[in-house]
Each structure stands twice: as C-alpha cells, then as structure tokens.
Protein backbone atom coordinates (compact mmCIF):
# COMPACT_ATOMS: atom_id res chain seq x y z
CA UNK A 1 0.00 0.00 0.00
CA UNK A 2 2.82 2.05 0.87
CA UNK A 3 5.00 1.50 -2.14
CA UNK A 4 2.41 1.99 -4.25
CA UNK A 5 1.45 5.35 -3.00
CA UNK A 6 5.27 6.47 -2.98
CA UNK A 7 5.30 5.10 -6.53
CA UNK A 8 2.44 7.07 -7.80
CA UNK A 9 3.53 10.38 -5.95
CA UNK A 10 7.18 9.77 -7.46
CA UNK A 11 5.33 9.59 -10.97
CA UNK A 12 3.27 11.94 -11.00
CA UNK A 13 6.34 14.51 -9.74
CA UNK A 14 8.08 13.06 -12.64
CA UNK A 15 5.47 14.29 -14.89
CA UNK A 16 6.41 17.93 -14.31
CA UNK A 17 8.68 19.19 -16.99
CA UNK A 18 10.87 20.94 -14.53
CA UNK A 19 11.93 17.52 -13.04
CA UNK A 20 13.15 16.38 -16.08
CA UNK A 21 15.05 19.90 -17.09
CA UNK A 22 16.79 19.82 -13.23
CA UNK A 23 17.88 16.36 -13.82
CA UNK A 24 18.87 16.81 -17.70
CA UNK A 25 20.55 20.24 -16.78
CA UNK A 26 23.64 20.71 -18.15
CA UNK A 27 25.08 22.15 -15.06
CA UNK A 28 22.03 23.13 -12.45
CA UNK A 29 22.16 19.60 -11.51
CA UNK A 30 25.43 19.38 -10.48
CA UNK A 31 25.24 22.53 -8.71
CA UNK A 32 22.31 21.50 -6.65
CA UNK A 33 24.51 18.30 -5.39
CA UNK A 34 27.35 20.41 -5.00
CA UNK A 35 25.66 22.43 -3.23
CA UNK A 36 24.10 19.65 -1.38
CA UNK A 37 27.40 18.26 -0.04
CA UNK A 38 28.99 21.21 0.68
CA UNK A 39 26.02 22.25 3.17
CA UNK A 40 26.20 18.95 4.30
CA UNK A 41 29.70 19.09 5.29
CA UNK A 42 29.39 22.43 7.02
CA UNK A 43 26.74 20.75 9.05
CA UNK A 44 28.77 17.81 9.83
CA UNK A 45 31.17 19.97 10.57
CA UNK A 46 29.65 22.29 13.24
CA UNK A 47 27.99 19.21 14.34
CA UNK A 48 31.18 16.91 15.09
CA UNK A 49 32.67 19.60 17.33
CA UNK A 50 29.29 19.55 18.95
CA UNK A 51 28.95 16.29 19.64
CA UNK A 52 32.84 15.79 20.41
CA UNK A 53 32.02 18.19 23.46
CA UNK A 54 28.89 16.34 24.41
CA UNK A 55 30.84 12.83 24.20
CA UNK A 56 33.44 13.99 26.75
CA UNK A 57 36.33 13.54 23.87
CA UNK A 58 37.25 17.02 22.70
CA UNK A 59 36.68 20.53 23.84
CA UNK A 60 36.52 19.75 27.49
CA UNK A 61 38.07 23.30 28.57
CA UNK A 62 35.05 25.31 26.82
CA UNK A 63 31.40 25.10 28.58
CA UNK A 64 28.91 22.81 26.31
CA UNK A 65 26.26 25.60 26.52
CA UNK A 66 28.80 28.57 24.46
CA UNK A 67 29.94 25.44 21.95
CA UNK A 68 26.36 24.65 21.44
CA UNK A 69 25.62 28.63 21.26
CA UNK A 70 28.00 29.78 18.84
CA UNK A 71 27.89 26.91 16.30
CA UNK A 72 24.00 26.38 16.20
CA UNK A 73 23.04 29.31 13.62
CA UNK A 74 26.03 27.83 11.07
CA UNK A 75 25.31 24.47 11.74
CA UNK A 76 21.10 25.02 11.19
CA UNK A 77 21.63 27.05 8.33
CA UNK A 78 23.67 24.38 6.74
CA UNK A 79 21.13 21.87 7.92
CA UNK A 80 18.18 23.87 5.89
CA UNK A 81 20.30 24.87 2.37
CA UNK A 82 21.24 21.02 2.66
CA UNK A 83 17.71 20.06 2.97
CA UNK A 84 16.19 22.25 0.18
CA UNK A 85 19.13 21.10 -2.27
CA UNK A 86 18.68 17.13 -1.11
CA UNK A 87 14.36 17.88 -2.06
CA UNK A 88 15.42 19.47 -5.01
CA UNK A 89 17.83 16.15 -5.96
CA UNK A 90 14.68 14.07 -5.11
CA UNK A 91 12.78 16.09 -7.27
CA UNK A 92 15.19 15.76 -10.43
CA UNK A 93 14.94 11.91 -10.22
CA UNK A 94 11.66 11.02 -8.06
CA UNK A 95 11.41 7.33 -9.48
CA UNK A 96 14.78 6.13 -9.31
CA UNK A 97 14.69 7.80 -5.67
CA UNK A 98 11.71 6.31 -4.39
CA UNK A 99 12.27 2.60 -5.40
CA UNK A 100 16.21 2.99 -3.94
CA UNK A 101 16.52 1.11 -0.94
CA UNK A 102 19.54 3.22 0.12
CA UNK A 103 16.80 6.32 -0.01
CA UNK A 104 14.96 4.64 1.89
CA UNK A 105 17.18 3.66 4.76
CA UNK A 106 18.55 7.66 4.50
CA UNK A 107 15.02 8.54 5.16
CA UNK A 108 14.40 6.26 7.91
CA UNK A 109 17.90 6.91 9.60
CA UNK A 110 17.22 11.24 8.72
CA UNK A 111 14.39 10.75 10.90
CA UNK A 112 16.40 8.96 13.46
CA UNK A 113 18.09 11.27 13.37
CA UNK A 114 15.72 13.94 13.69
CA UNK A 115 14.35 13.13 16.87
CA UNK A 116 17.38 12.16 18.33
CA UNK A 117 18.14 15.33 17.56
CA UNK A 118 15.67 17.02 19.23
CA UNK A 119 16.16 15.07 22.65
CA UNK A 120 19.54 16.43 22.67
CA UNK A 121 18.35 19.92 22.01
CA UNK A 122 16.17 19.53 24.91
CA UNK A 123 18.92 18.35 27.21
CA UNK A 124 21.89 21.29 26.38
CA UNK A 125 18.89 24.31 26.27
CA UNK A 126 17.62 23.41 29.51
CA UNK A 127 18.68 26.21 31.95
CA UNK A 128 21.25 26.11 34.42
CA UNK A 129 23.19 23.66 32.86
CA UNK A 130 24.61 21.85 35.33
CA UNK A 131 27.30 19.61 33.72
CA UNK A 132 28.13 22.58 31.63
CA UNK A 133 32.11 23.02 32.97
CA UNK A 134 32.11 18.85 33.68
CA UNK A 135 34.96 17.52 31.14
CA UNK A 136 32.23 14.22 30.62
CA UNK A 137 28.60 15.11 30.69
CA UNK A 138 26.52 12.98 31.75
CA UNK A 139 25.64 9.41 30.13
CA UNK A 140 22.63 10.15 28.32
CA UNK A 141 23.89 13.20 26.85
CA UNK A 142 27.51 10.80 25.75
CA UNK A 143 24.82 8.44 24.47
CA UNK A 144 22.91 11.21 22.22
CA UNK A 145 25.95 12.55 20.97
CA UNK A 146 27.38 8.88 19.98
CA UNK A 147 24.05 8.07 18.59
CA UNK A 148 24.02 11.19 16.57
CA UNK A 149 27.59 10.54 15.07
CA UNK A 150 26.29 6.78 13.95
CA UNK A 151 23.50 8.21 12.43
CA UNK A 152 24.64 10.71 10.58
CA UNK A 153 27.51 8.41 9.44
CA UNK A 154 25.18 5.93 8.49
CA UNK A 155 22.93 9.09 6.66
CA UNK A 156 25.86 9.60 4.71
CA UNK A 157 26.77 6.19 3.79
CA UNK A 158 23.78 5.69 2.76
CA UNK A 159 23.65 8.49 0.26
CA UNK A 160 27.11 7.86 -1.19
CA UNK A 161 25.27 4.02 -1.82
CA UNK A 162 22.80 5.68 -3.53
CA UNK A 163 24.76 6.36 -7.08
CA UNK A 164 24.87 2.64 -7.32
CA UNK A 165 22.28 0.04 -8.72
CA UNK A 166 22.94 -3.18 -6.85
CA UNK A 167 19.23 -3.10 -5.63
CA UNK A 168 17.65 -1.51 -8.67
CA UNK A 169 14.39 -2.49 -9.30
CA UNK A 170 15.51 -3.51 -13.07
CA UNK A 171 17.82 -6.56 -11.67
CA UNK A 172 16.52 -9.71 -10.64
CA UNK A 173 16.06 -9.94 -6.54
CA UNK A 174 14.51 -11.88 -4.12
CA UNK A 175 10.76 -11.12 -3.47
CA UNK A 176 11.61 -8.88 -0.17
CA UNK A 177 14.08 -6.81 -1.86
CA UNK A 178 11.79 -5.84 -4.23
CA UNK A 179 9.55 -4.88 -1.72
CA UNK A 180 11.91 -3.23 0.60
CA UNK A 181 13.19 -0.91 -2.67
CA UNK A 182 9.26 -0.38 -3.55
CA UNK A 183 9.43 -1.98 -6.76
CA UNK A 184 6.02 -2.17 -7.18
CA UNK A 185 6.07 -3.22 -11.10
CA UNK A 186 8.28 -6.18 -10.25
CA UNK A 187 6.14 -6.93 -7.37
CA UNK A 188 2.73 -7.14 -9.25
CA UNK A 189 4.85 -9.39 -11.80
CA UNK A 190 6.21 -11.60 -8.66
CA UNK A 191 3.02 -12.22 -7.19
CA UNK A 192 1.34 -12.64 -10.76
C-alpha cells in the first residue's frame, strides 16, 4: 500500500517538466549536489565539534552551553540549504529515488536522526546547565551525541550508496528486496 502510494507520488512529480530539465541540466544539476554536499559538510562539521564536546572527547576546557551557542546558527543554516538542495535532488529523479533502498534507509535513519536530535536539544537548552564546565557530561547526553555521530555516518553512507544500482528495481532480486526498494512493477509481476 505504501509503495504503491510512494510510486504514484514519485510519478506523477516526474510528470512535471521541470523535473526532467533539473535532472537533464547541463550544469544546475550538479550545482544543486554540490551544493548539497557542501552544506552537508558544514553541518557535519559544526555538528562533530558539537557532539565531540557532548561525548566527553574534545573541547573539554570550553562550557557545552557557548559550543552549542555559537555553532547552532552555522550548523542550522547548513542543515536547511542542505535540505532544500537534497528535495530538489529528489525532485530531479523522483522514481529512481523512491524505489532505492539506500533512499529509503537515509530517510528512515534522517528521521532517526531527527528526533534524536531534538532530545539532545532539549537536554543542552535546559537552563542552568549543570554539567556545563564537567569535562564528561553525563551518560545520556555521551549516548545522544554517539548516537548522533552513527546516524549521521550511516545518513551519509547511505547516500554515497545511492549512485549505485545493486538493488535496482531492473535486476533480478529476491521477493523482499523488491519490496523493501518499492518496486512495485516487479512486485505485481512476482506475485502474478
């Protein structure tokens, strides 16, 4: 049910003449990744020193509450351009996307991410801090922060596996692979 509604939504945004002119652009396309990875790595950048601080490994000499300060405008702004330019990638190629099972485990682990996100947010804006001088914060803050790293390792991985076709719908696969990729074609065919 799913797959099929995923499909048709990634069809019917492939219908649109500017999807095909972003992906078939000359250059625009390759701006819009370039542009995506670059964001991303100013993220990941600001991020890493974040979450260095809140694993107890690096930074222990400056308070988590100024790190988190001073790097959170760079780090969300990168976090938003990265975000437009990864919806305007999807957009250029909407099929391919949709029935990729390395999209689809980005997805799942960007919303992982997400909220894990957002529990750590909670824990360094509460006010006073108090583990905000302690060299090791405390163990569910280390836990966030080494949770976030996997993640977003993993979010990364999984978008570098992405330019590849091992799990294409196209190749021949057992019957959950097509259905974890959201081949729905194939499927109708398997189950025919």
């Amino acid at each position: 049910m799913l797959n099929e509604w995923l499909y048709q939504f990634a069809s019917w945004l492939d219908t649109f003449e500017s999807s095909t002119n972003l992906h078939e652009s000359l250059y625009m396309y390759g701006w819009v990744e370039s542009t995506h990875v670059l964001t991303l790595t100013v993220f990941l950048g600001m991020l890493l020193v974040i979450d260095l601080r809140l694993l107890g490994v690096g930074f222990k000499n400056i308070p988590a509450s100024t790190l988190v300060d001073r790097l959170d405008k760079p780090m969300m702004l990168g976090f938003i351009v990265m975000i437009i330019s990864g919806v305007l990638l999807f957009y250029a190629i909407p099929v391919r996307s949709t029935q990729s099972i390395f999209f689809r485990v980005k997805v799942i682990l960007l919303i992982a991410a997400g909220i894990n996100a957002m529990i750590i947010r909670r824990m360094t804006r509460q006010r006073p801090l108090t583990w905000d001088y302690d060299p090791s914060p405390p163990k569910k803050v280390r836990v966030g922060a080494g949770l976030s790293l996997t993640f977003w390792l993993c979010v990364i991985a999984a978008g570098r596996m992405m330019a590849y076709d091992w799990w294409d719908c196209h190749k021949e696969m057992p019957h959950f692979m097509y259905w974890a990729a959201g081949c729905v074609n194939e499927l109708a065919a398997f189950e025919q």
